[in-house]
Protein backbone atom coordinates (compact mmCIF):
# COMPACT_ATOMS: atom_id res chain seq x y z
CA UNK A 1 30.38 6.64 -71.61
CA UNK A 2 26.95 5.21 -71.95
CA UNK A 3 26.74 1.85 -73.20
CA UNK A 4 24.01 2.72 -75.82
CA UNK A 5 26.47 5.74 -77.21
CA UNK A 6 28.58 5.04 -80.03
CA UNK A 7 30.33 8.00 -80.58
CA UNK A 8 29.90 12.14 -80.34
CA UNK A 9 31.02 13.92 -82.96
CA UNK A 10 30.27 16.82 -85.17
CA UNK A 11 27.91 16.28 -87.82
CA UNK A 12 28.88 16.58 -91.29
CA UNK A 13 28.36 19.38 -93.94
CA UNK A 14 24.48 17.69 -94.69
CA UNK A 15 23.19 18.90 -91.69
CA UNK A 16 25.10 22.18 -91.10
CA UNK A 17 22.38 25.03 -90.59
CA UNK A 18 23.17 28.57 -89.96
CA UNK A 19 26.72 27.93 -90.98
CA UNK A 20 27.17 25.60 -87.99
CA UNK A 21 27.39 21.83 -88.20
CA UNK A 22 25.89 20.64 -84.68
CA UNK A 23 27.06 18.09 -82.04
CA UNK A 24 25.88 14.25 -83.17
CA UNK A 25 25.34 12.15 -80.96
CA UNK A 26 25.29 8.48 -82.65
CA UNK A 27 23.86 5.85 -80.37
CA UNK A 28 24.35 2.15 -80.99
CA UNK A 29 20.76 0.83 -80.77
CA UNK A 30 17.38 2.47 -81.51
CA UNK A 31 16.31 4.04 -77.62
CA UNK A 32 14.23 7.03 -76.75
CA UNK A 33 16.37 8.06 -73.86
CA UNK A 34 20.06 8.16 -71.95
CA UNK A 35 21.63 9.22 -69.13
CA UNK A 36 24.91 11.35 -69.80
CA UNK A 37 27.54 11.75 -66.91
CA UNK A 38 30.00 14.15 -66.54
CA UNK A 39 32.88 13.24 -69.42
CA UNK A 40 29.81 12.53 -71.62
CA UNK A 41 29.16 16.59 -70.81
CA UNK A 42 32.63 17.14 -71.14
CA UNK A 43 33.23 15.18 -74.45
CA UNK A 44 29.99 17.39 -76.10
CA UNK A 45 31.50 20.56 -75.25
CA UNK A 46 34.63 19.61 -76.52
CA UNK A 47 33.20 18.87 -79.33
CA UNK A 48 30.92 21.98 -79.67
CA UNK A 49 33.94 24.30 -78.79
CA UNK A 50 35.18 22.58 -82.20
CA UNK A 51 32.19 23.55 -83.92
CA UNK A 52 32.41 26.97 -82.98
CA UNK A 53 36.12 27.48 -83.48
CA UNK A 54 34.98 26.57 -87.14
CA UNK A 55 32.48 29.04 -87.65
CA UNK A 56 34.27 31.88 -85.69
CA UNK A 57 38.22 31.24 -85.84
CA UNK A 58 40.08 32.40 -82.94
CA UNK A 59 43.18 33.05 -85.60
CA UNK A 60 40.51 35.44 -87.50
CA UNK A 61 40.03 37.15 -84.23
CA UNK A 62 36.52 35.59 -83.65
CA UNK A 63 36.03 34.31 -79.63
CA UNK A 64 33.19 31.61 -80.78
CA UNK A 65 34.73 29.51 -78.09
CA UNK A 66 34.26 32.33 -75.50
CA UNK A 67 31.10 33.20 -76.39
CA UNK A 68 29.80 29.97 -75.55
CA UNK A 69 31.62 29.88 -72.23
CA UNK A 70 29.44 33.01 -71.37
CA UNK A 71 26.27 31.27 -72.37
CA UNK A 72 27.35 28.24 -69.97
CA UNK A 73 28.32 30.89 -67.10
CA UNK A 74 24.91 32.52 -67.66
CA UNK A 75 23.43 29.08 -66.85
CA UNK A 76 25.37 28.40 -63.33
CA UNK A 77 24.32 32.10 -62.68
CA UNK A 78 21.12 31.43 -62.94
């Protein structure tokens, strides 16, 4: 990870909008800028797939999770 990241998480209930609380990402100094590598990537969609899983349960037969997988594959398609 970065050295100027703290941590990635998903906000709390404060900032929720739509019914979705988004993907923080809490740096450890003030900076204007960072470079994120691939388990950065990785850590934010796990952490997004979270997010979505609590909006749109998979165990209430929502596929939040899935839907965002075809937004991502509609991005390599491009």
């Amino acid at each position: 990870m970065p050295q100027n990241i703290e941590e990635i998480i998903i906000a709390d209930e404060s900032y929720k909008k739509n019914g979705i609380r988004p993907v923080m990402i809490k740096f450890k100094f003030p900076c204007t800028w960072t470079l994120l590598g691939v388990s950065d990537l990785k850590q934010i969609l796990r952490k997004w797939i979270e997010g979505e899983e609590e909006k749109y349960p998979r165990e209430k037969g929502f596929e939040g999770r899935w839907m965002l997988f075809d937004e991502i594959k509609r991005v390599f398609d491009e």
